[in-house]
C-alpha atoms as a PDB file:
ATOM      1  CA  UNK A   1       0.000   0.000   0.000  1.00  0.00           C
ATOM      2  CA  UNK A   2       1.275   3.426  -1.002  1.00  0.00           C
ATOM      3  CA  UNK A   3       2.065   5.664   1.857  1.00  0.00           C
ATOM      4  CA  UNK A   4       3.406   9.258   2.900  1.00  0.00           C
ATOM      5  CA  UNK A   5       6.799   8.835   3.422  1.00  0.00           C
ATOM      6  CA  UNK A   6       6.820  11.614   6.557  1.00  0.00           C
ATOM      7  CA  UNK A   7       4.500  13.202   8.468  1.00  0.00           C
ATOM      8  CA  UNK A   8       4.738  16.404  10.496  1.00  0.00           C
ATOM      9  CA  UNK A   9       1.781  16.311  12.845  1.00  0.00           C
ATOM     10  CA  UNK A  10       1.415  19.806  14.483  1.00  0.00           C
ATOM     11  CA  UNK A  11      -0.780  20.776  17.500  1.00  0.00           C
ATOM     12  CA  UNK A  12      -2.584  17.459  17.797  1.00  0.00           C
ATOM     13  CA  UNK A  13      -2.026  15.786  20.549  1.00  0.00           C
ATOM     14  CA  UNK A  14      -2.856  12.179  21.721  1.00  0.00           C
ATOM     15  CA  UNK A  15      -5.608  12.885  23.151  1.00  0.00           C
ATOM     16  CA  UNK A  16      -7.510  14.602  20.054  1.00  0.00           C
ATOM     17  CA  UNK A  17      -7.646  10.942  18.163  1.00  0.00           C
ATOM     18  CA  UNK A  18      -8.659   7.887  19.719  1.00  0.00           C
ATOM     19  CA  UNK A  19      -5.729   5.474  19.642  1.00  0.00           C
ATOM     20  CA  UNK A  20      -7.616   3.221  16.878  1.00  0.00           C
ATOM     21  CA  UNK A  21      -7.240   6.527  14.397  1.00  0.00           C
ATOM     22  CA  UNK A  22      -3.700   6.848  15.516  1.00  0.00           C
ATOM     23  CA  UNK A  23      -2.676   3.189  14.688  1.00  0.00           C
ATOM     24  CA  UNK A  24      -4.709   3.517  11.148  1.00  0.00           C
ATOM     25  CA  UNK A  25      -2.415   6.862  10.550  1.00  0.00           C
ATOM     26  CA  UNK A  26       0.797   4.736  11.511  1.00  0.00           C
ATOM     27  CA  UNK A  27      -0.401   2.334   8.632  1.00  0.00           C
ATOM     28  CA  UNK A  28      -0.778   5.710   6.189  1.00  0.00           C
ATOM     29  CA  UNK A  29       2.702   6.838   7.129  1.00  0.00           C
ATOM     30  CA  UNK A  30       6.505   5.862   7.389  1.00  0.00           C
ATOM     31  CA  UNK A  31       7.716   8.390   9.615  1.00  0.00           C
ATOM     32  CA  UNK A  32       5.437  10.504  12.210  1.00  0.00           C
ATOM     33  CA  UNK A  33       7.056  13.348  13.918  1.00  0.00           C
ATOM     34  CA  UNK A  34       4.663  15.323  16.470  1.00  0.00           C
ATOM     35  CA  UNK A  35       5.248  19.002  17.708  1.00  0.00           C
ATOM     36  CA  UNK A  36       2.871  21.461  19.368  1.00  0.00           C
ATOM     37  CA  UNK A  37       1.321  24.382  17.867  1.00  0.00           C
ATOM     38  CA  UNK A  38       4.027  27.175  17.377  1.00  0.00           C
ATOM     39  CA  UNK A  39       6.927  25.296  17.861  1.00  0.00           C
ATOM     40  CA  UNK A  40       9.893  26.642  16.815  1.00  0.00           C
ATOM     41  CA  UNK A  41      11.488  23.264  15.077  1.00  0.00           C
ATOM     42  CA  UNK A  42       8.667  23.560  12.585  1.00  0.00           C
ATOM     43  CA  UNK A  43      10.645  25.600   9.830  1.00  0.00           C
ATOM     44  CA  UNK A  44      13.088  22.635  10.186  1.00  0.00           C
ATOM     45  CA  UNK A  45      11.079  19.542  10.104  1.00  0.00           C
ATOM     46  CA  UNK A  46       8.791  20.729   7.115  1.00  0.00           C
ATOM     47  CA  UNK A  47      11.750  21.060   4.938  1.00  0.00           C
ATOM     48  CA  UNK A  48      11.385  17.219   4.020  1.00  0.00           C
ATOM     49  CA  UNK A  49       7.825  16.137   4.836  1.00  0.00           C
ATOM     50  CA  UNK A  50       5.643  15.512   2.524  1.00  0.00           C
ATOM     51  CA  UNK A  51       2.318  14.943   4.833  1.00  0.00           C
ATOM     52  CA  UNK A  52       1.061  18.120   7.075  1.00  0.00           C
ATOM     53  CA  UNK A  53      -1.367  17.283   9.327  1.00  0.00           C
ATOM     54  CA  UNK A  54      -2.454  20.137  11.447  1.00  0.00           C
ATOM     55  CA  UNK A  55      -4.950  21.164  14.479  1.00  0.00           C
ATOM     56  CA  UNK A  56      -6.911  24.103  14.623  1.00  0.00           C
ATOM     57  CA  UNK A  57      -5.706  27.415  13.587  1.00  0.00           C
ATOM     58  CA  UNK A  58      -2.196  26.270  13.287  1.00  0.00           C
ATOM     59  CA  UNK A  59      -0.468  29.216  11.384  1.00  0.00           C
ATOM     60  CA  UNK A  60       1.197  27.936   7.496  1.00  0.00           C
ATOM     61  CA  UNK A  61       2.214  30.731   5.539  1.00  0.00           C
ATOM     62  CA  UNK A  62       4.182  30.939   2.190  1.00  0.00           C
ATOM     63  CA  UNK A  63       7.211  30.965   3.344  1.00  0.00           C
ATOM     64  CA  UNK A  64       7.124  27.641   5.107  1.00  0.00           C
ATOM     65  CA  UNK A  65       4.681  25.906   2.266  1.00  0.00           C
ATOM     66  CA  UNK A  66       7.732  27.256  -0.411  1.00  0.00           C
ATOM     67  CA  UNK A  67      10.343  25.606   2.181  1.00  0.00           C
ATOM     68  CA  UNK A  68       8.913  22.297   2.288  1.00  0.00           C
ATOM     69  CA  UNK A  69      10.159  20.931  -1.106  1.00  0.00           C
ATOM     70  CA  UNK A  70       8.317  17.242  -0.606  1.00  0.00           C
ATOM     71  CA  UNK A  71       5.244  18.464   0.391  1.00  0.00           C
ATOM     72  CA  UNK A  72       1.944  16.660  -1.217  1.00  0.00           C
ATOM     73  CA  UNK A  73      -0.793  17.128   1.045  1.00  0.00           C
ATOM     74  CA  UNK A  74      -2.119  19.696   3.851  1.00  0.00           C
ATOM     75  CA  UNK A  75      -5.007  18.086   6.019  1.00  0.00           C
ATOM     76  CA  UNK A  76      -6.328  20.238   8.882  1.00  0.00           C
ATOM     77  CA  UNK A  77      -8.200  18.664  11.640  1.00  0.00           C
ATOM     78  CA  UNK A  78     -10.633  21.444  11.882  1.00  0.00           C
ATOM     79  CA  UNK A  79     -13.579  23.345   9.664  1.00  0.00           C
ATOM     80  CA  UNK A  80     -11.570  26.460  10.112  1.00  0.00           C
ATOM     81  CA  UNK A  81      -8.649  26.888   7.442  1.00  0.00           C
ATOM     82  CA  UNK A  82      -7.706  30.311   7.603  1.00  0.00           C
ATOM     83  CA  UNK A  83      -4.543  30.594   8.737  1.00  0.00           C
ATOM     84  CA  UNK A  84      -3.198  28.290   5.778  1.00  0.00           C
ATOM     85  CA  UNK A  85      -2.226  29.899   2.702  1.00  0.00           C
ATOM     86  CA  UNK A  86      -3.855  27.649   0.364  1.00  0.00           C
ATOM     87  CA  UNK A  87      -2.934  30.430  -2.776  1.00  0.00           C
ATOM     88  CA  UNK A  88       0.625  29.601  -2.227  1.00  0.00           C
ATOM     89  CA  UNK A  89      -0.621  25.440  -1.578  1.00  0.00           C
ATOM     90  CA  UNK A  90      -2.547  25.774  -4.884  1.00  0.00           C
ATOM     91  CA  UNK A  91       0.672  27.120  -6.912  1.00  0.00           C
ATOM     92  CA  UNK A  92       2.795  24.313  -5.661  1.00  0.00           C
ATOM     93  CA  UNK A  93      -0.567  21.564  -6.323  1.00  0.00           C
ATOM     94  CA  UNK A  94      -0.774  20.789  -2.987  1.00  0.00           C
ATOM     95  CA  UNK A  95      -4.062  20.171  -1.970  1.00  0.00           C
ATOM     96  CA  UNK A  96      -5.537  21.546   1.356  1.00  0.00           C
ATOM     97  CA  UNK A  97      -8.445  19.450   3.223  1.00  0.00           C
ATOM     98  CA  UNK A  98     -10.417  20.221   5.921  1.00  0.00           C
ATOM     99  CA  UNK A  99     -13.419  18.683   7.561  1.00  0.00           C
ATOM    100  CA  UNK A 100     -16.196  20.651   6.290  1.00  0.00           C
ATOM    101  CA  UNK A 101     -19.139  20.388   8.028  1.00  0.00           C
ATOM    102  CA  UNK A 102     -18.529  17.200  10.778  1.00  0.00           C
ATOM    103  CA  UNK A 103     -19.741  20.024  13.851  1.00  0.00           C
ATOM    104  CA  UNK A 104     -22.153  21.367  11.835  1.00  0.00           C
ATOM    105  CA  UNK A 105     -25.371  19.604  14.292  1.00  0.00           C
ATOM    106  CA  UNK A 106     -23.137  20.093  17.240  1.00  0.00           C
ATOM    107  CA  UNK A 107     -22.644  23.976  17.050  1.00  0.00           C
ATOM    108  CA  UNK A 108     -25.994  24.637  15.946  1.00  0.00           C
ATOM    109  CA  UNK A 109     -27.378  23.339  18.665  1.00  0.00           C
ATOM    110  CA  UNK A 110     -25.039  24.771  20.916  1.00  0.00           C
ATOM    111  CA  UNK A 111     -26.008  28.507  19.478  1.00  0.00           C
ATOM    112  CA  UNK A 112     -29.976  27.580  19.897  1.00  0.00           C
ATOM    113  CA  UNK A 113     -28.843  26.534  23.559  1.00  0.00           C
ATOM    114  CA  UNK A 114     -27.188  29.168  24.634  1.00  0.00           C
ATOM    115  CA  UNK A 115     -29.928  31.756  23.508  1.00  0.00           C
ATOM    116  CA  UNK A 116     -32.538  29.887  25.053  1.00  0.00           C
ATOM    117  CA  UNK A 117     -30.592  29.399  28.395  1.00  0.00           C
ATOM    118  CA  UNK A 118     -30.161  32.971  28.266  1.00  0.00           C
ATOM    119  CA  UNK A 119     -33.324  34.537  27.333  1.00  0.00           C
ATOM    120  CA  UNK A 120     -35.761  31.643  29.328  1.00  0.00           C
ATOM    121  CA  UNK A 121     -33.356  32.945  32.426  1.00  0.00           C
ATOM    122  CA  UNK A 122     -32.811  28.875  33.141  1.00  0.00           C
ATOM    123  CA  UNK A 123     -29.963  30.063  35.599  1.00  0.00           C
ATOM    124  CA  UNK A 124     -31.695  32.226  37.493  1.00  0.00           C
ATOM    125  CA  UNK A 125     -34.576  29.478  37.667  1.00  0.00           C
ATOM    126  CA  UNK A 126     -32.986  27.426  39.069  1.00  0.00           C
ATOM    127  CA  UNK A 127     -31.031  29.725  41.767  1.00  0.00           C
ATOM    128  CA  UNK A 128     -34.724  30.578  42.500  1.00  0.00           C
ATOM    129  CA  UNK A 129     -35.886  27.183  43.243  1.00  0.00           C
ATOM    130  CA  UNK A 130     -32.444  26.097  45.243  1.00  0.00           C
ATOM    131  CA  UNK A 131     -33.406  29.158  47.603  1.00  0.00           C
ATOM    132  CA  UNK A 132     -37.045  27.357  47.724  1.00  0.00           C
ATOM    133  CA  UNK A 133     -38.534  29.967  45.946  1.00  0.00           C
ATOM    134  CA  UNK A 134     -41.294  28.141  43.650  1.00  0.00           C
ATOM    135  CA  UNK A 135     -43.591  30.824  42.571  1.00  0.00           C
ATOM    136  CA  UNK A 136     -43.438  32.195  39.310  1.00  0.00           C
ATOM    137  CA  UNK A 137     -45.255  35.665  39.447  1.00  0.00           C
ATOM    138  CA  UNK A 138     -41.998  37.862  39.029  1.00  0.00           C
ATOM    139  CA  UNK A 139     -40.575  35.670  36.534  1.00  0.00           C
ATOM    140  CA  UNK A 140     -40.329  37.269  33.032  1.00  0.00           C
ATOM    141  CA  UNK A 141     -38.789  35.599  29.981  1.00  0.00           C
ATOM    142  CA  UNK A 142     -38.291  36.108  26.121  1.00  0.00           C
ATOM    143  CA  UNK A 143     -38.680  33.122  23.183  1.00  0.00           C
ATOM    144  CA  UNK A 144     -37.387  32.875  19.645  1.00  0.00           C
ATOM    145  CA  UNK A 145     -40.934  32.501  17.852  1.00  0.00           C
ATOM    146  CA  UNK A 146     -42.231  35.974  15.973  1.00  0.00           C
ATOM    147  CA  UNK A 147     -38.323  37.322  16.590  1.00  0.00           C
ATOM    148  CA  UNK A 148     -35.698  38.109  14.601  1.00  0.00           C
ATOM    149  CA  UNK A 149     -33.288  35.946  13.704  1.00  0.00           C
ATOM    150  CA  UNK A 150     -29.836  37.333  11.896  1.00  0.00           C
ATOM    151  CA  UNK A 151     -27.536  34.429  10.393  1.00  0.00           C
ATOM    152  CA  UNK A 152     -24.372  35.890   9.548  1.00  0.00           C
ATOM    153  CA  UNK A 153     -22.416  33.454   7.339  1.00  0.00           C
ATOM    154  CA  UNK A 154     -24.809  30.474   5.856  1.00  0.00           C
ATOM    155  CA  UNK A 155     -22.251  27.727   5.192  1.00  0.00           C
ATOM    156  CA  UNK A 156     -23.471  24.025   6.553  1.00  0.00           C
ATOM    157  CA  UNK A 157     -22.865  25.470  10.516  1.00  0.00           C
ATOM    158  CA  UNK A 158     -24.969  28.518   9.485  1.00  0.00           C
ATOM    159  CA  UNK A 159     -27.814  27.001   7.745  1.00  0.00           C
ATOM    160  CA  UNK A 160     -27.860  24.616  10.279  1.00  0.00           C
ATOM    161  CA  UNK A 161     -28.578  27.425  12.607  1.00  0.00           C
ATOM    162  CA  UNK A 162     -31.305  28.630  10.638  1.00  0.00           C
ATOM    163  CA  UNK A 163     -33.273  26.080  10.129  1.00  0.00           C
ATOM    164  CA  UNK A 164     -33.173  25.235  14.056  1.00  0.00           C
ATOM    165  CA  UNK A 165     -33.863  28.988  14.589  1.00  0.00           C
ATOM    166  CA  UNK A 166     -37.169  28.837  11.581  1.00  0.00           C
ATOM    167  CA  UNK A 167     -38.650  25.745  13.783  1.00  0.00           C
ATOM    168  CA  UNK A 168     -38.595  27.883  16.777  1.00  0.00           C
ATOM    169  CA  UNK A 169     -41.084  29.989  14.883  1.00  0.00           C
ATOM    170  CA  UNK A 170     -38.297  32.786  14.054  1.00  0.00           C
ATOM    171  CA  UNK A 171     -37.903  35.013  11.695  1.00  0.00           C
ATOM    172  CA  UNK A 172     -34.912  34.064   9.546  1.00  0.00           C
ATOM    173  CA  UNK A 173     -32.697  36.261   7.286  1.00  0.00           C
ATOM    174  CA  UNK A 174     -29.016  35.674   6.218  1.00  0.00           C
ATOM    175  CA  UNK A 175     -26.152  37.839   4.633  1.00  0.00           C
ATOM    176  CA  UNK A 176     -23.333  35.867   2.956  1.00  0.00           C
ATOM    177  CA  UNK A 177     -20.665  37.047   0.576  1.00  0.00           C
ATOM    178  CA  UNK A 178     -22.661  34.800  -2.142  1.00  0.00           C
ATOM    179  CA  UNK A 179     -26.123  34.208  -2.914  1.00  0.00           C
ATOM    180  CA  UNK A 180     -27.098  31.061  -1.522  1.00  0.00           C
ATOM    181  CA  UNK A 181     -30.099  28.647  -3.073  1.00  0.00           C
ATOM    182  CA  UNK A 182     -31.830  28.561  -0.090  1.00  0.00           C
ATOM    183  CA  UNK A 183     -35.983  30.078   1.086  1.00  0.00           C
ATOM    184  CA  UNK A 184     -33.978  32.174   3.624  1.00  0.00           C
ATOM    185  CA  UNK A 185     -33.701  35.816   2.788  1.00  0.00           C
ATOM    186  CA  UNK A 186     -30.731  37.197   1.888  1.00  0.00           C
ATOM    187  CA  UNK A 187     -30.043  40.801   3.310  1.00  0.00           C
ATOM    188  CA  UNK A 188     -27.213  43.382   3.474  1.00  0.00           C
ATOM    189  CA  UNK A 189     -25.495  42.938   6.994  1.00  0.00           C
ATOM    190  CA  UNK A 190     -26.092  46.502   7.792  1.00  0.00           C
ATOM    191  CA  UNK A 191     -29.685  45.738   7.759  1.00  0.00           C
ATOM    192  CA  UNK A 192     -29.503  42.086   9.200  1.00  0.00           C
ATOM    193  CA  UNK A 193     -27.451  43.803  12.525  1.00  0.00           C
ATOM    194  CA  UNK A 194     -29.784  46.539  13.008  1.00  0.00           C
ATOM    195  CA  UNK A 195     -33.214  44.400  12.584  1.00  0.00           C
ATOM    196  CA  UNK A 196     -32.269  41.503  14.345  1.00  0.00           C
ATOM    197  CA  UNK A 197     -33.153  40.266  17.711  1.00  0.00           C
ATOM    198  CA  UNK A 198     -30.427  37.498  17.851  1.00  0.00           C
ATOM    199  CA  UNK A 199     -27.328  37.013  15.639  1.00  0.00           C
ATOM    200  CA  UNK A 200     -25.578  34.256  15.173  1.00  0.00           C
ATOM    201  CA  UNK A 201     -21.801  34.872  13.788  1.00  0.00           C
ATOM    202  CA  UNK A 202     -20.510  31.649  11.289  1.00  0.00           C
ATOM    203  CA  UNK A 203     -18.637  32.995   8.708  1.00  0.00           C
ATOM    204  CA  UNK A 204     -14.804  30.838   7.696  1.00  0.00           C
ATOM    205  CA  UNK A 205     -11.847  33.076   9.417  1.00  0.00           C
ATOM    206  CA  UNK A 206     -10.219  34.434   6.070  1.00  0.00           C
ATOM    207  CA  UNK A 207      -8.153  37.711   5.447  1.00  0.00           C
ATOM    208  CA  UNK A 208     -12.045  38.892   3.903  1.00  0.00           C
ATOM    209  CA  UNK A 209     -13.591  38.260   7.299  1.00  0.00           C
ATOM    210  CA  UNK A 210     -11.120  39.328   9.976  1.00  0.00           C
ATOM    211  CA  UNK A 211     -12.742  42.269  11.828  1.00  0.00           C
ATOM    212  CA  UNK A 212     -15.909  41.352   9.572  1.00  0.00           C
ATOM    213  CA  UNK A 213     -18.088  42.629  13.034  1.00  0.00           C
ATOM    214  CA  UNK A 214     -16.223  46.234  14.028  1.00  0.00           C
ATOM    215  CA  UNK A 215     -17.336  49.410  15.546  1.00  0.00           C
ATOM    216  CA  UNK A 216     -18.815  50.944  12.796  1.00  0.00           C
ATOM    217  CA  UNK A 217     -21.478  47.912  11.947  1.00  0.00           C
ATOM    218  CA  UNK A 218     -21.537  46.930  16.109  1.00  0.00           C
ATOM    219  CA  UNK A 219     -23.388  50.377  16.493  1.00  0.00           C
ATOM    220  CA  UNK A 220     -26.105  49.173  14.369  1.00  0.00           C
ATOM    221  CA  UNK A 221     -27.042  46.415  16.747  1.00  0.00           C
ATOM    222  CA  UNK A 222     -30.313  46.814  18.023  1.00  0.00           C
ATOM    223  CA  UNK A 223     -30.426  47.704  22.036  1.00  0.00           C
ATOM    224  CA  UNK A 224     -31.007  44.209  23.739  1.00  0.00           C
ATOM    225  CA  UNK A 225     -29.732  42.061  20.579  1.00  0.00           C
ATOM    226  CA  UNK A 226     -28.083  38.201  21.375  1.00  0.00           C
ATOM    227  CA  UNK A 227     -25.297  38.004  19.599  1.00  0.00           C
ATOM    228  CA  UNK A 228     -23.964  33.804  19.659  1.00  0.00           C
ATOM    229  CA  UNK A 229     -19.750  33.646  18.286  1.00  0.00           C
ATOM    230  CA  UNK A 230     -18.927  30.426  17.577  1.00  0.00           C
ATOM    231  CA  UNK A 231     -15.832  31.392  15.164  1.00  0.00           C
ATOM    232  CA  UNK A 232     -12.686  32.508  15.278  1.00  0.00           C
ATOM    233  CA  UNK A 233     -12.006  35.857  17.144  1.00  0.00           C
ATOM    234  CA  UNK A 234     -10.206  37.497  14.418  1.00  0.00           C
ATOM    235  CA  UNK A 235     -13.916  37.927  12.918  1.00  0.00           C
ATOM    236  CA  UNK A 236     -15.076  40.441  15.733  1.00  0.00           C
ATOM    237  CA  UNK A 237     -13.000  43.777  16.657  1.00  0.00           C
ATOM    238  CA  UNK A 238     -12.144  43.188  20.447  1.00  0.00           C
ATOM    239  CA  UNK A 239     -12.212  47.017  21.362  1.00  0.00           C
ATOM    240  CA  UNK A 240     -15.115  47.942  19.180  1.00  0.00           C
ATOM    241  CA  UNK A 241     -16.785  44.554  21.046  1.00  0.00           C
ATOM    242  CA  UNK A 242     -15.657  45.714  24.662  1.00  0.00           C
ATOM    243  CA  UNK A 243     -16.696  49.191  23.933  1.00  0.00           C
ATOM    244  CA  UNK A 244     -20.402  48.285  22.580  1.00  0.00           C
ATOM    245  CA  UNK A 245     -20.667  45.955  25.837  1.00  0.00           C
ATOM    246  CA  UNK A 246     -19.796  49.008  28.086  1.00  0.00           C
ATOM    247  CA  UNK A 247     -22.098  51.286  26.338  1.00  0.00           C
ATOM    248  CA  UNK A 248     -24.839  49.203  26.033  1.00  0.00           C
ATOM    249  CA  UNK A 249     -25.547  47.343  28.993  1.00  0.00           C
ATOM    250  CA  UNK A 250     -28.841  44.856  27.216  1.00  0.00           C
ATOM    251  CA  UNK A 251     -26.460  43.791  24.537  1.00  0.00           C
ATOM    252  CA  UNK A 252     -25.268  40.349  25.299  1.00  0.00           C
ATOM    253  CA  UNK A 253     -22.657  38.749  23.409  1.00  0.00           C
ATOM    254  CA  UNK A 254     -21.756  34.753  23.980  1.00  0.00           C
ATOM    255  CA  UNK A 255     -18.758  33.213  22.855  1.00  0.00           C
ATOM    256  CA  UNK A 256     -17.341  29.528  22.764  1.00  0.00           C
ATOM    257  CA  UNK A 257     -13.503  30.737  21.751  1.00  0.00           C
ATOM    258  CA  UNK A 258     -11.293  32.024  24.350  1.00  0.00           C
ATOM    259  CA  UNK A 259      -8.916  29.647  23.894  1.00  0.00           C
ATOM    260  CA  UNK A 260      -8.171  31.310  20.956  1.00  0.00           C
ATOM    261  CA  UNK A 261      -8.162  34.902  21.931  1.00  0.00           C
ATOM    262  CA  UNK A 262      -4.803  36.770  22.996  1.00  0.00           C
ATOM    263  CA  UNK A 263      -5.162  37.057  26.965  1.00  0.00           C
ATOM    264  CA  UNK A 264      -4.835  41.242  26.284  1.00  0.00           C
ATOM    265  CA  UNK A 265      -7.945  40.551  24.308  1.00  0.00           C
ATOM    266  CA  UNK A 266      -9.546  38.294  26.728  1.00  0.00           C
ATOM    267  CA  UNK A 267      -9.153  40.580  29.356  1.00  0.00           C
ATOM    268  CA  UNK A 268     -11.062  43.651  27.826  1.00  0.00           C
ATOM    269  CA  UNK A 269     -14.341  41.386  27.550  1.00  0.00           C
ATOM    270  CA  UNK A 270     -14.366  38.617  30.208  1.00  0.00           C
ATOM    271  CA  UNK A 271     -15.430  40.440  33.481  1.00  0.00           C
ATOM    272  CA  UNK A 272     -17.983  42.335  31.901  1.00  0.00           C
ATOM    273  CA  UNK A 273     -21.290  41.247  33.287  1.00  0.00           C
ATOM    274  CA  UNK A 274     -23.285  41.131  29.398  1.00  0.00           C
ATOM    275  CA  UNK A 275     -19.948  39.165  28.124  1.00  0.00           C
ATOM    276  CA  UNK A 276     -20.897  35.262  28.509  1.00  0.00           C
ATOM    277  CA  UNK A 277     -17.876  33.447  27.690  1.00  0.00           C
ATOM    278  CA  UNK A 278     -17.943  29.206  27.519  1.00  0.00           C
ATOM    279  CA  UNK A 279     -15.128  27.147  26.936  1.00  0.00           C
ATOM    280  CA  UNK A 280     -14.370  26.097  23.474  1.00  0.00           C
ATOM    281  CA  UNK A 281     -17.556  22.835  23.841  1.00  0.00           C
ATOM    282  CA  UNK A 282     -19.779  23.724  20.814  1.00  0.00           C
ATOM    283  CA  UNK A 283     -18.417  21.226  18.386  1.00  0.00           C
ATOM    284  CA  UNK A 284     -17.534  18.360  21.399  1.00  0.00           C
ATOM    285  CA  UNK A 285     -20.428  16.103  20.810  1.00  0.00           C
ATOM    286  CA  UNK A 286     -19.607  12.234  20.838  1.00  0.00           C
ATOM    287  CA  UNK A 287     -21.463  12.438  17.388  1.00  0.00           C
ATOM    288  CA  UNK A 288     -18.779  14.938  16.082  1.00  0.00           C
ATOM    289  CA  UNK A 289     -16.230  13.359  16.952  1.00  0.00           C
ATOM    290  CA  UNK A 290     -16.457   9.923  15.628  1.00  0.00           C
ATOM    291  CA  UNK A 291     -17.495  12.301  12.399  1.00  0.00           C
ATOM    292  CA  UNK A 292     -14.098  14.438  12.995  1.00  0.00           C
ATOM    293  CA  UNK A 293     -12.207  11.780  13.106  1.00  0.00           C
ATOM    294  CA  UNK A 294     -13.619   9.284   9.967  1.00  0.00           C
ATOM    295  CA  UNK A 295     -13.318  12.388   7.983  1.00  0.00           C
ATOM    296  CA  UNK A 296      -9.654  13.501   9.059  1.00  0.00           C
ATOM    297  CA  UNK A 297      -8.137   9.718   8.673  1.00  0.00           C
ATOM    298  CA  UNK A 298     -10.819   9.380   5.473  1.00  0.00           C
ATOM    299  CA  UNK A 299      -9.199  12.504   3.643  1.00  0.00           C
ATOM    300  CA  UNK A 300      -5.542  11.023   4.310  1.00  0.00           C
ATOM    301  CA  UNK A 301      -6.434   8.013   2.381  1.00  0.00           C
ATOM    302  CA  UNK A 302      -8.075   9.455  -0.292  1.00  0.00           C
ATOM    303  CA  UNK A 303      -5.049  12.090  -0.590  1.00  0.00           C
ATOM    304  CA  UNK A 304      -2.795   8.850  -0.955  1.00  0.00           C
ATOM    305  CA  UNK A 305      -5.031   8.063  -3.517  1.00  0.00           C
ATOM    306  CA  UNK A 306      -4.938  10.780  -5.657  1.00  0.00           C
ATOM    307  CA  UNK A 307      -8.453  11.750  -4.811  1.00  0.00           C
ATOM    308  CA  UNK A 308      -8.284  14.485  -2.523  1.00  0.00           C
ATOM    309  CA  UNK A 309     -11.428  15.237  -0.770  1.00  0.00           C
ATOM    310  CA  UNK A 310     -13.109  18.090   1.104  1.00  0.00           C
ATOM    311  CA  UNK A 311     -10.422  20.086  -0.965  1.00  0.00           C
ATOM    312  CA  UNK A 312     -10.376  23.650  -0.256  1.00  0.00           C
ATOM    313  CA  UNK A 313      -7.980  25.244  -2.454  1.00  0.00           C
END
């Protein structure tokens, strides 16, 4: 069986791949060498690979793609693929594959979630009742049915979203850089920020969509607006962000991605009290990842075989 003859595995560790996915890429490849994500023996070890398997938003620019002389394949274990340069993969027919798609249930129903949990007040509820306070003639809450619902980004995570959102009785519109063939209507984001209720962010992190959500467009947002971030941070201006929180206090923002954020970032959002801030769960189903990882080992194979798939350059 053909294989790679070496691998450079970056910012995956053991623990991201059950050890049955792990022994099937030992099978793929002759040599496997593992280093975590910014690791300064990276420009060396690329210079002879010719497999690239990388976590999530694991930084490949030109420069190292023009250095690696062997290279024949780029697979990212993640939907996200921005920080690759795929132009510069592309020149040198190197195909890039990610796994479109495998956390698209997952995150959608994470976003639905965390609105609901937010607007139904379920934390307060139950701080009520664990104080033995049963009656419910104070208690005021908010649904999604007859609201409106902004979807910025509809790609399989973002449609996803909509839908859910539509069988809630919603009110669904979308902007995307492309006209999708969908029912939902398509709107200019100026208009989707400033007439919707609750926005859900799930655009790809490219150079087009870094600081996609700034402070001139984060002034349109409706007082009292839900807005759900479940991609990368580059897509929202931190200070125009921390400076809409401050100024308007019914403006809630959630986010799933801290992990990613630089900790001066972090800092200028997380104590604020309309700032809800989860770890990075929405995609950690046990559905998603048996998908994550069929799809990651599945595109390896078909690489070998000359049949790249999920190809995104």
């Amino acid at each position: 069986m053909e294989k790679f003859k070496k691998a450079l595995v970056v910012g995956i560790d053991e623990e991201s791949l059950d050890q049955e996915y792990w022994r099937q890429i030992d099978g793929l490849v002759e040599t496997i060498v593992k280093v975590p994500k910014d690791d300064p023996s990276i420009q060396t070890e690329i210079v002879d690979v010719d497999c690239l398997l990388l976590g999530f938003q694991i930084d490949i620019n030109r420069e190292l793609i023009e250095s690696a002389k062997e290279l024949k394949y780029i697979g990212v274990m993640a939907t996200a693929y921005g920080t690759v340069d795929t132009e510069a993969a592309a020149e040198k027919d190197i195909p890039v594959c990610n796994l479109a798609g495998y956390s698209s249930e997952s995150v959608a129903e994470f976003t639905i979630a965390v609105i609901l949990s937010k607007v139904r007040k379920l934390e307060e509820g139950r701080n009520m009742a664990a104080k033995g306070e049963y009656w419910d003639a104070s208690f005021s809450t908010k649904g999604l049915k007859g609201n409106n619902f902004g979807v910025v980004g509809l790609g399989s995570i973002g449609n996803r979203v909509a839908e859910l959102a539509e069988s809630f009785g919603a009110n669904v519109s979308y902007w995307s850089r492309n006209e999708k063939q969908t029912d939902f209507k398509k709107v200019e984001l100026d208009e989707l920020l400033s007439t919707s209720d609750y926005i859900s962010l799930n655009v790809a992190q490219t150079d087009e969509t870094n600081g996609l959500i700034n402070a001139d467009n984060l002034k349109l947002v409706k007082q009292g607006a839900i807005m759900v971030s479940t991609v990368p941070p580059e897509v929202v201006d931190t200070d125009a962000l921390a400076e809409k929180l401050k100024t308007d206090k019914d403006f809630i923002y959630i986010t799933d991605h801290p992990d990613e954020m630089a900790e001066e970032d972090l800092v200028k959002i997380k104590d604020l009290p309309n700032c809800i801030i989860y770890p990075a769960i929405a995609y950690t189903t046990e559905e998603a990842k048996q998908v994550k990882q069929d799809m990651f080992v599945g595109n390896i194979k078909a690489a070998l075989a000359g049949r790249p798939k999920n190809k995104v350059n």
